[in-house]
PDB file of N, CA and C in Angstrom:
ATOM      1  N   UNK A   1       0.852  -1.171   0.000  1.00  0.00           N
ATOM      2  CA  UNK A   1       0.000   0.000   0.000  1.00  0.00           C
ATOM      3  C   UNK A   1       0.901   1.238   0.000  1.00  0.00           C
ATOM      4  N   UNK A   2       0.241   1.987  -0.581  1.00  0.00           N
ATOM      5  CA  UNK A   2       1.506   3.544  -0.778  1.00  0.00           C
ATOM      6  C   UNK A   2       0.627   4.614   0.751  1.00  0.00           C
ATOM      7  N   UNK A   3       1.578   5.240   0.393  1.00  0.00           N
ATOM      8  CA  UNK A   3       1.148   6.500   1.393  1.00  0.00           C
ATOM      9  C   UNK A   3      -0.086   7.015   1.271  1.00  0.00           C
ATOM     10  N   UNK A   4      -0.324   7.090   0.054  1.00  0.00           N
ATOM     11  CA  UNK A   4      -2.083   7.776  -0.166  1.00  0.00           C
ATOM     12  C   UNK A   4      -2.917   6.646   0.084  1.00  0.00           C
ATOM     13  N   UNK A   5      -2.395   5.065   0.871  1.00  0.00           N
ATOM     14  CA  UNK A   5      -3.670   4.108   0.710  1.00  0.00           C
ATOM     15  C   UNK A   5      -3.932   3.498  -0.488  1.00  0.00           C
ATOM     16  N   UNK A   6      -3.142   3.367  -1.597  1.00  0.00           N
ATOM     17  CA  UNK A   6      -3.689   2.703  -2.920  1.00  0.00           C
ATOM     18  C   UNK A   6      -2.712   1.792  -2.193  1.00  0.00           C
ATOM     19  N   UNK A   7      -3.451   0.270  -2.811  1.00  0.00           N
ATOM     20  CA  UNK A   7      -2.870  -1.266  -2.760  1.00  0.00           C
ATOM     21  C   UNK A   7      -2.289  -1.339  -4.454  1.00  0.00           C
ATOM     22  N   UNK A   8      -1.117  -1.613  -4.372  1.00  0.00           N
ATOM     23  CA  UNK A   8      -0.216  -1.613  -5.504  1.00  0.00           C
ATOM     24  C   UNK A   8       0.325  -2.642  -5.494  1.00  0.00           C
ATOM     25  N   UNK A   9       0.275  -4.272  -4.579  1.00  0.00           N
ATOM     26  CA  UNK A   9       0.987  -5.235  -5.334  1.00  0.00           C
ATOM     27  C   UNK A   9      -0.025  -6.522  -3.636  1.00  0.00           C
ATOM     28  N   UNK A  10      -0.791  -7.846  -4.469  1.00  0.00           N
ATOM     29  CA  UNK A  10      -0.874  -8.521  -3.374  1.00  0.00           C
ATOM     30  C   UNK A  10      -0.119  -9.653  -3.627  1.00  0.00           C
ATOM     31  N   UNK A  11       0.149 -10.256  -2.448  1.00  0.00           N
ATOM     32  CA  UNK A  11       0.899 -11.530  -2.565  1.00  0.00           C
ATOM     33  C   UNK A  11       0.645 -12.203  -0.811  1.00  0.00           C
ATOM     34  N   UNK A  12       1.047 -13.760  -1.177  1.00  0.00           N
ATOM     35  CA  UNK A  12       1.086 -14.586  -0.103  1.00  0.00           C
ATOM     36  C   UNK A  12       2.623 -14.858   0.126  1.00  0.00           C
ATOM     37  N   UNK A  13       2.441 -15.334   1.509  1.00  0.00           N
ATOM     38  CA  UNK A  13       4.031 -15.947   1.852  1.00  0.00           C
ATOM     39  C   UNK A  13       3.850 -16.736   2.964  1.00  0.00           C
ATOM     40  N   UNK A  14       4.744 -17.600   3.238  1.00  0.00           N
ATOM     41  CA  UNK A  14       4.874 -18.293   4.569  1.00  0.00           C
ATOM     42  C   UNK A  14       5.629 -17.633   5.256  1.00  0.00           C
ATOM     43  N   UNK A  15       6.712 -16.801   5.017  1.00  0.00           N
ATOM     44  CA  UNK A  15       7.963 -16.522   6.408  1.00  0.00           C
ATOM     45  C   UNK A  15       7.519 -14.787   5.420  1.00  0.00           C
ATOM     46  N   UNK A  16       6.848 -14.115   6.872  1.00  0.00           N
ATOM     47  CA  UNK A  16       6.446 -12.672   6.549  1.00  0.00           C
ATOM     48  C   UNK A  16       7.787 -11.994   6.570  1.00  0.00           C
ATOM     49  N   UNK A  17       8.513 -12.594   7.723  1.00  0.00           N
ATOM     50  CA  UNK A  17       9.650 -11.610   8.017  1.00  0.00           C
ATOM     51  C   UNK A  17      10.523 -11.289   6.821  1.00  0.00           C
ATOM     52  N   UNK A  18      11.215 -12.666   6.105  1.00  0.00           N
ATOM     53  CA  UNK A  18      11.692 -12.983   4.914  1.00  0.00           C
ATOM     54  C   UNK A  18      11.287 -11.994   3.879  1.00  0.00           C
ATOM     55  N   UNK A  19      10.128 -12.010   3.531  1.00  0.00           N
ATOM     56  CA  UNK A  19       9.312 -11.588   2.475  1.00  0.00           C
ATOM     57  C   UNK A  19       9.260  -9.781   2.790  1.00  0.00           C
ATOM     58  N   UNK A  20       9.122  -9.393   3.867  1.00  0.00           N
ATOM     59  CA  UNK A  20       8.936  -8.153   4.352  1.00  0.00           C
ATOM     60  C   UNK A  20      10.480  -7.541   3.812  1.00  0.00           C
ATOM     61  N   UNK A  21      11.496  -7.532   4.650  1.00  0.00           N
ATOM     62  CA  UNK A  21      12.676  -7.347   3.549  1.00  0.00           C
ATOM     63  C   UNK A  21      12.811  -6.928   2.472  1.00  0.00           C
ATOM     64  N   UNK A  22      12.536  -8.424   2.024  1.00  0.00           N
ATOM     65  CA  UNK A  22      12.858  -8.675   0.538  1.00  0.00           C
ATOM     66  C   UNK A  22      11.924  -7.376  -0.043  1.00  0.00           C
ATOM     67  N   UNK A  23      10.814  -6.996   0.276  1.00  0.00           N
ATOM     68  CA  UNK A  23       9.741  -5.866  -0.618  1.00  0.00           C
ATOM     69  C   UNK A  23      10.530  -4.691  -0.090  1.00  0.00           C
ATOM     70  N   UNK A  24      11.005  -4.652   1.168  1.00  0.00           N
ATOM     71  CA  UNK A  24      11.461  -3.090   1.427  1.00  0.00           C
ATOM     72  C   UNK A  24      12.885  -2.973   1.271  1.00  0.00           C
ATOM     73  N   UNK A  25      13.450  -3.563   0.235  1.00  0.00           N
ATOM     74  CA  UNK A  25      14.945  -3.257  -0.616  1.00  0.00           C
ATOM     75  C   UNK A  25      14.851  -4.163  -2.060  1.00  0.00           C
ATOM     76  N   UNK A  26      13.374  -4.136  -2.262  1.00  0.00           N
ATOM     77  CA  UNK A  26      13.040  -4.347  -3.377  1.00  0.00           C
ATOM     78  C   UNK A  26      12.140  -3.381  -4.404  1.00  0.00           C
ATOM     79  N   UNK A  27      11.540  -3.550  -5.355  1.00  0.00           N
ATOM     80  CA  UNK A  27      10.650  -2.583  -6.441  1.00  0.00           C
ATOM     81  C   UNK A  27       8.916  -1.816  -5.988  1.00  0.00           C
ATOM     82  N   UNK A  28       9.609  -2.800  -4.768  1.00  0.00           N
ATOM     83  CA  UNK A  28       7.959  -1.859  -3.983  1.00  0.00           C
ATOM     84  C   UNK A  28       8.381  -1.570  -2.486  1.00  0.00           C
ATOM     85  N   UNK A  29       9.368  -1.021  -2.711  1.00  0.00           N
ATOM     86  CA  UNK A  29       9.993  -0.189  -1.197  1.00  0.00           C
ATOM     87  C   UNK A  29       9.708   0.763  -1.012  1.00  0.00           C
ATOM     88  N   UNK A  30       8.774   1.215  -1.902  1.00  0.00           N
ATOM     89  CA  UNK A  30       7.863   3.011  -2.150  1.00  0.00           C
ATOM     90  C   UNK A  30       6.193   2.243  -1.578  1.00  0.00           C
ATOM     91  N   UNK A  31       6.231   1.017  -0.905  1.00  0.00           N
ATOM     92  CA  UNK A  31       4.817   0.959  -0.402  1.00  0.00           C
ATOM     93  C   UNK A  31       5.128   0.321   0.914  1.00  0.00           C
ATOM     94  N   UNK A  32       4.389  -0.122   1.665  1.00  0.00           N
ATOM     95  CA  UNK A  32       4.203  -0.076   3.184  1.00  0.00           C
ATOM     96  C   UNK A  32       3.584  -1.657   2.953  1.00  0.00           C
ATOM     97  N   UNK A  33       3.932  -2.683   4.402  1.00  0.00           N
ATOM     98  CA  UNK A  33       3.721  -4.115   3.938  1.00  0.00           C
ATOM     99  C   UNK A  33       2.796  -4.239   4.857  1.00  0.00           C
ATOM    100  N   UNK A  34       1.464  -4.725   4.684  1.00  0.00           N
ATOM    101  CA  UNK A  34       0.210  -5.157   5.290  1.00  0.00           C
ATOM    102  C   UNK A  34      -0.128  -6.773   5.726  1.00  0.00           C
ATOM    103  N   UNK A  35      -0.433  -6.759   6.787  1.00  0.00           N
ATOM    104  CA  UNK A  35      -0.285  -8.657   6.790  1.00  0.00           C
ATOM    105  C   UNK A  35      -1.990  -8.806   6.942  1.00  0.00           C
ATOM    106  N   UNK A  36      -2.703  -9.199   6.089  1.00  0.00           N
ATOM    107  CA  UNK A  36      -4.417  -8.982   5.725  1.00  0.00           C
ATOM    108  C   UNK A  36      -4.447 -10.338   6.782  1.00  0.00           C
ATOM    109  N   UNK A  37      -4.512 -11.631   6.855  1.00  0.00           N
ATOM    110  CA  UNK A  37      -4.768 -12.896   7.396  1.00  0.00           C
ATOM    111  C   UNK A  37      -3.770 -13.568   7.586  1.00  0.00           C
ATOM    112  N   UNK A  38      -3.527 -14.355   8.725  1.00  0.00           N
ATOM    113  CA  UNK A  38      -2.544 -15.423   8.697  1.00  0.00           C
ATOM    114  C   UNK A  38      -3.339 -16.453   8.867  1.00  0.00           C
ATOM    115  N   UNK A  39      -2.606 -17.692   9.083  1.00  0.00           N
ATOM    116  CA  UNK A  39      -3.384 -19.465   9.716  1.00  0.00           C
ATOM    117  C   UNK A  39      -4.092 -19.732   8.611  1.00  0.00           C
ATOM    118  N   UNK A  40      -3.886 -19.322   7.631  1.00  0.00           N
ATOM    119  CA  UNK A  40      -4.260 -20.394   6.287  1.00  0.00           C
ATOM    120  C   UNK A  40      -3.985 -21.286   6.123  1.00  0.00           C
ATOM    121  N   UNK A  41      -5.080 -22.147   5.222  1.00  0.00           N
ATOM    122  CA  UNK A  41      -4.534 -23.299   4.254  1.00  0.00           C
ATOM    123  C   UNK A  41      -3.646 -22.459   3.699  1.00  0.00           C
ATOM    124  N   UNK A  42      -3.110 -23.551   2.485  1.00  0.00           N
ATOM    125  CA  UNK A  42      -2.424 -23.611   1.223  1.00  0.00           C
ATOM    126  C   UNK A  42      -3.856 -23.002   0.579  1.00  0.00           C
ATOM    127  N   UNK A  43      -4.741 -23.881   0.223  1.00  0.00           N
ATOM    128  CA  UNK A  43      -5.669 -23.457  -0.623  1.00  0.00           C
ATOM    129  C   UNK A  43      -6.443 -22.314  -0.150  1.00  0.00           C
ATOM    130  N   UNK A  44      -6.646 -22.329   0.977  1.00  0.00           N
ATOM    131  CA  UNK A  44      -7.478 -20.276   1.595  1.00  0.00           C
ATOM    132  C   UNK A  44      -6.639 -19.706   0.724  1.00  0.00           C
ATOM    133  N   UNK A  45      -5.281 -19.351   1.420  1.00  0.00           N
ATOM    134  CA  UNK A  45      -4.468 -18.789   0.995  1.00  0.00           C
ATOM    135  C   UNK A  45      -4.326 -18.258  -0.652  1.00  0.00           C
ATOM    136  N   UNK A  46      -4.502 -19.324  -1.375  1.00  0.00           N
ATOM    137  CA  UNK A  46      -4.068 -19.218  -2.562  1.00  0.00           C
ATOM    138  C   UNK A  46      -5.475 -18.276  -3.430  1.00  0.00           C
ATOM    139  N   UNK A  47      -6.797 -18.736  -3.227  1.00  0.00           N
ATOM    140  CA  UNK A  47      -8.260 -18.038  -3.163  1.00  0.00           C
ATOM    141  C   UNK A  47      -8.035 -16.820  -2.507  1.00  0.00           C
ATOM    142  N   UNK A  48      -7.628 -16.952  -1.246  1.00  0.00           N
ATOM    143  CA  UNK A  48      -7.501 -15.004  -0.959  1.00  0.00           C
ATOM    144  C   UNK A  48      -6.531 -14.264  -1.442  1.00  0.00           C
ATOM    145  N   UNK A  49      -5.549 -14.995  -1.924  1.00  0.00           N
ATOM    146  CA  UNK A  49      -4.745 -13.696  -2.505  1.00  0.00           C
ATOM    147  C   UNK A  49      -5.311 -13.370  -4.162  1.00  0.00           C
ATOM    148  N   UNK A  50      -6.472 -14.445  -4.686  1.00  0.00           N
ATOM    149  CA  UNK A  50      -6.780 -14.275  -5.974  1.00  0.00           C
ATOM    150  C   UNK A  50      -7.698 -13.410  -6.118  1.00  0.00           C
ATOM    151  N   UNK A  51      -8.821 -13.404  -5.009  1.00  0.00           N
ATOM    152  CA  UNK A  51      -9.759 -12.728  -4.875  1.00  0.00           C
ATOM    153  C   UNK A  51      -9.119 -11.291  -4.643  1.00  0.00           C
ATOM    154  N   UNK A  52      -8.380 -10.862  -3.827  1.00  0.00           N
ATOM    155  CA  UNK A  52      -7.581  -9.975  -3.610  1.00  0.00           C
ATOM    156  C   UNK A  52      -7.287  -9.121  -4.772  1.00  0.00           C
ATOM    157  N   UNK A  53      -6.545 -10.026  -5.450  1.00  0.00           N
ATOM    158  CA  UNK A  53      -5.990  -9.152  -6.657  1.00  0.00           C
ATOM    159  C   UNK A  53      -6.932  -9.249  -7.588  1.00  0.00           C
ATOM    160  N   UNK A  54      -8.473  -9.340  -7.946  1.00  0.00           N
ATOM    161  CA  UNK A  54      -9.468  -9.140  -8.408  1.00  0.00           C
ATOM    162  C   UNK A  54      -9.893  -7.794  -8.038  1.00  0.00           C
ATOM    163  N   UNK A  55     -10.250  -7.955  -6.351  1.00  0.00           N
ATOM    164  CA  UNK A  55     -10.628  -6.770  -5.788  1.00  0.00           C
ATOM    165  C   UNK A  55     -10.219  -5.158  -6.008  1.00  0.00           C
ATOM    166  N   UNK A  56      -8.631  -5.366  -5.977  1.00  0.00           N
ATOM    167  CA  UNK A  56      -7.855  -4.090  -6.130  1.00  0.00           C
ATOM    168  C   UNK A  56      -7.262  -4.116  -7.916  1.00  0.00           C
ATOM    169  N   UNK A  57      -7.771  -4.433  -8.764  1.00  0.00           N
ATOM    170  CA  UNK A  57      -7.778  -3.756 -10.007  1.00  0.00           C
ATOM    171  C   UNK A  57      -7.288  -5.105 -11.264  1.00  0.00           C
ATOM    172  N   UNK A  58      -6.664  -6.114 -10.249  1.00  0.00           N
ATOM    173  CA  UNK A  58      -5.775  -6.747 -11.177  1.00  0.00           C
ATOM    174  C   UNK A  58      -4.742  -6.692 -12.053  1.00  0.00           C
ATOM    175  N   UNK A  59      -4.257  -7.138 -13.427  1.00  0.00           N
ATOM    176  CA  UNK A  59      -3.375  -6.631 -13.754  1.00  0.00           C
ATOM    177  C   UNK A  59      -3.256  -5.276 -14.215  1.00  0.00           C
ATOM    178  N   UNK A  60      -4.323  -4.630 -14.313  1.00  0.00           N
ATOM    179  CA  UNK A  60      -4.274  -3.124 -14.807  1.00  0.00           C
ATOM    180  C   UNK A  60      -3.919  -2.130 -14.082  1.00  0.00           C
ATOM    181  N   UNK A  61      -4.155  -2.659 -12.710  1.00  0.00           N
ATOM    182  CA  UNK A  61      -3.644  -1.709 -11.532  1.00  0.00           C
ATOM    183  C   UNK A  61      -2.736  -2.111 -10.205  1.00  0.00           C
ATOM    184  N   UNK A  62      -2.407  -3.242 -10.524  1.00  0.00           N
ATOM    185  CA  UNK A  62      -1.729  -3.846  -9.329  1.00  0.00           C
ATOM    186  C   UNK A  62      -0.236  -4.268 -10.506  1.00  0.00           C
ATOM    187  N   UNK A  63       0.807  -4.188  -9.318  1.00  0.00           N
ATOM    188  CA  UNK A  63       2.142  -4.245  -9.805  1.00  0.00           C
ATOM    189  C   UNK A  63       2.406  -5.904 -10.129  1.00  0.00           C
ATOM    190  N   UNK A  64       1.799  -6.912  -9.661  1.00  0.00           N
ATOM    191  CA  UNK A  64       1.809  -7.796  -9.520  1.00  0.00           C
ATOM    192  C   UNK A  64       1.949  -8.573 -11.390  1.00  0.00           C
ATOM    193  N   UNK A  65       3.282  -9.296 -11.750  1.00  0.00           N
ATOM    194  CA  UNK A  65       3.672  -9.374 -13.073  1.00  0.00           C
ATOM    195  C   UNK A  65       2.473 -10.549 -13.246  1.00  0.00           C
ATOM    196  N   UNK A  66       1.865 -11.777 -12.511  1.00  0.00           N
ATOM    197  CA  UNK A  66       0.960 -12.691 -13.011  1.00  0.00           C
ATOM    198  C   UNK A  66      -0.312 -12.824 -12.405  1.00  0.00           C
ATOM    199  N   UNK A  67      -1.012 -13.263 -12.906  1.00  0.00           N
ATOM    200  CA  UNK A  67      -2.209 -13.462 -11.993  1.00  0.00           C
ATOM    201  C   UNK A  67      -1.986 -14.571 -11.205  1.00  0.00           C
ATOM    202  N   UNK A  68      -2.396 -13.935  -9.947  1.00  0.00           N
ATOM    203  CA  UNK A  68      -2.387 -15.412  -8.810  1.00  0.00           C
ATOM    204  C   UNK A  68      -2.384 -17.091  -9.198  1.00  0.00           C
ATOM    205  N   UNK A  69      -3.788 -16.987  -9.968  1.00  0.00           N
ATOM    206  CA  UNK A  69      -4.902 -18.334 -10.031  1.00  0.00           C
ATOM    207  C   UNK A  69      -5.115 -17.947 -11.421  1.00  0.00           C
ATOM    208  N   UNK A  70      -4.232 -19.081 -12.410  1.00  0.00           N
ATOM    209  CA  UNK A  70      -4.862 -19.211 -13.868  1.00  0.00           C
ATOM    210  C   UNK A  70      -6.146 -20.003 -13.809  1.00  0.00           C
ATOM    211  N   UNK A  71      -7.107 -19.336 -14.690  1.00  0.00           N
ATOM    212  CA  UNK A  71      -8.506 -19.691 -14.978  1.00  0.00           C
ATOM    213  C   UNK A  71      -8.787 -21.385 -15.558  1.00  0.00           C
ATOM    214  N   UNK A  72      -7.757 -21.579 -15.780  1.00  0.00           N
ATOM    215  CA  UNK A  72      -7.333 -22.809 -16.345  1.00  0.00           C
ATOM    216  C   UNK A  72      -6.378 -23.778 -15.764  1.00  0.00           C
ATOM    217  N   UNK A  73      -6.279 -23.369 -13.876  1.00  0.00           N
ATOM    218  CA  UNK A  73      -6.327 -24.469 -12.738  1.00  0.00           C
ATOM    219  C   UNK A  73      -7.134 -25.210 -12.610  1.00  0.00           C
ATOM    220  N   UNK A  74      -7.233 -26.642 -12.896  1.00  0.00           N
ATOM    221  CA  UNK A  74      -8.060 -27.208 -12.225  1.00  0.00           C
ATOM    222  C   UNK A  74      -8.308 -27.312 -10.916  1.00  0.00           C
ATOM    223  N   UNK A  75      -8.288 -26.096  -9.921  1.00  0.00           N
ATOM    224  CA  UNK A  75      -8.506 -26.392  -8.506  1.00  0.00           C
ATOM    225  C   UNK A  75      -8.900 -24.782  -8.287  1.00  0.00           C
ATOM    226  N   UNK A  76      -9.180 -24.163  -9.581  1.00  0.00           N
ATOM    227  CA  UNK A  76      -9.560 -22.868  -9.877  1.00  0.00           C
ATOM    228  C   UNK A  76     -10.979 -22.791  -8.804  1.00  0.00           C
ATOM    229  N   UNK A  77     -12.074 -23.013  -9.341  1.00  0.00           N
ATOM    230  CA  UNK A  77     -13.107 -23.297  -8.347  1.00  0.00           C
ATOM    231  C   UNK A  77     -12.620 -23.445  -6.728  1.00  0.00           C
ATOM    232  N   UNK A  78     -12.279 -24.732  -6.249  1.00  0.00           N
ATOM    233  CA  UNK A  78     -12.011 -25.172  -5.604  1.00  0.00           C
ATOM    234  C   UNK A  78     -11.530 -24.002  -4.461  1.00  0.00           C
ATOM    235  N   UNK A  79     -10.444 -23.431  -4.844  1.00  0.00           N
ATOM    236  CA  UNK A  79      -9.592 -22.304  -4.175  1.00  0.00           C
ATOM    237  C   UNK A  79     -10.517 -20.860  -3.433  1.00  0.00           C
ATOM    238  N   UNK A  80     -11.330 -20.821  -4.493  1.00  0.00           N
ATOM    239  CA  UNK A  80     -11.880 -19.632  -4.277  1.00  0.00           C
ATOM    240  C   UNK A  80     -12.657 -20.003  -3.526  1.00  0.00           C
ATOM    241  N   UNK A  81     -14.056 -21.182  -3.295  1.00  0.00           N
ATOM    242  CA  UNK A  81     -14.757 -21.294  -2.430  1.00  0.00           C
ATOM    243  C   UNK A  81     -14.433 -21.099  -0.935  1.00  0.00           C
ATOM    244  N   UNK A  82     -12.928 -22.167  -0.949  1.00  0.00           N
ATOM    245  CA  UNK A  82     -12.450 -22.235   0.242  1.00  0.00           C
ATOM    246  C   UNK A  82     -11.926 -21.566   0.795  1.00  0.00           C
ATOM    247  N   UNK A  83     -12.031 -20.594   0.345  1.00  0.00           N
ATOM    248  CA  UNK A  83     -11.222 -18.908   0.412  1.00  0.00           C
ATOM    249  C   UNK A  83     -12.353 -18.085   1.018  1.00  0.00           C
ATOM    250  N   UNK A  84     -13.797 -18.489   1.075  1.00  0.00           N
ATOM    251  CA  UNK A  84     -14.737 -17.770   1.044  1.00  0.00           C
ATOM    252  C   UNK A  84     -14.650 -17.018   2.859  1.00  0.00           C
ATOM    253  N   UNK A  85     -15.028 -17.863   3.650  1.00  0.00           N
ATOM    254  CA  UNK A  85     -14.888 -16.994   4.856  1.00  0.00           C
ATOM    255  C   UNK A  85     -13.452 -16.189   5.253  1.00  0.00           C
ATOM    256  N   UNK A  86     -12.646 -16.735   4.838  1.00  0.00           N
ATOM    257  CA  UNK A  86     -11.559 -15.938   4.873  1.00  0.00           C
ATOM    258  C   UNK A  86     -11.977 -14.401   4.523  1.00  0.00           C
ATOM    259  N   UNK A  87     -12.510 -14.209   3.364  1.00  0.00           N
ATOM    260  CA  UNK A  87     -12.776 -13.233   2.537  1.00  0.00           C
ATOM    261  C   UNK A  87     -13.263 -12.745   3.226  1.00  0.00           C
ATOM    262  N   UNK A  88     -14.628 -13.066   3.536  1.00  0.00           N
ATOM    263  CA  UNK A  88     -15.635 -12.162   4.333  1.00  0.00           C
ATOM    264  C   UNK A  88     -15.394 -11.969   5.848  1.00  0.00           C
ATOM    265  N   UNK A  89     -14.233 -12.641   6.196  1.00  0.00           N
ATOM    266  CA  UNK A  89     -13.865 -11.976   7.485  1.00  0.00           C
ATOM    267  C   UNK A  89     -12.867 -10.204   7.252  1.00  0.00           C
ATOM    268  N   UNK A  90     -12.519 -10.500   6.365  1.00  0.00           N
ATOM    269  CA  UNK A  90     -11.763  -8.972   6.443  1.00  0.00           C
ATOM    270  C   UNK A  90     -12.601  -7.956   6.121  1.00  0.00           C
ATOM    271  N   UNK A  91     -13.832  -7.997   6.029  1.00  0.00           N
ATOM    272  CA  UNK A  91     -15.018  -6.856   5.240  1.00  0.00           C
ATOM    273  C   UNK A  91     -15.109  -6.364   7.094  1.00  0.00           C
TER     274      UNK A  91
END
């Protein structure tokens, strides 16, 4: 997230600390690192960060070079359902 509050890149990780770093002496060290949910599945996980980067613009507006979840996973479905309360807990 930048200073004005725009979300400019989502992603998952297992080791935040690792990953935190790596973004703040990396290409998005001009944004601020947000930890939305922890205690995921694999599969929450993978559904909330897709839904996520749906939410905030996708590739047109998020820095993010791929889409999370190709449409053409077979576990495409699958992910997102199980992703569902996750989701609606952060509203």
């Amino acid at each position: 997230m930048t200073k004005n509050g725009k979300v400019v890149y989502v992603g998952r990780t297992k080791n935040i600390v690792s990953r935190r770093n790596a973004h703040k002496w990396g290409k998005h060290r001009d944004a601020t690192f947000n930890v939305v949910k922890t205690n995921l599945t694999y599969a929450e996980a993978r559904g909330l960060e897709h839904k996520l980067y749906l939410k905030y613009g996708g590739k047109k507006k998020l820095r993010n070079i791929i889409r999370p979840i190709s449409r053409k996973n077979k576990k495409y479905k699958y992910y997102m359902s199980v992703s569902r309360n996750a989701y609606r807990s952060l509203k």
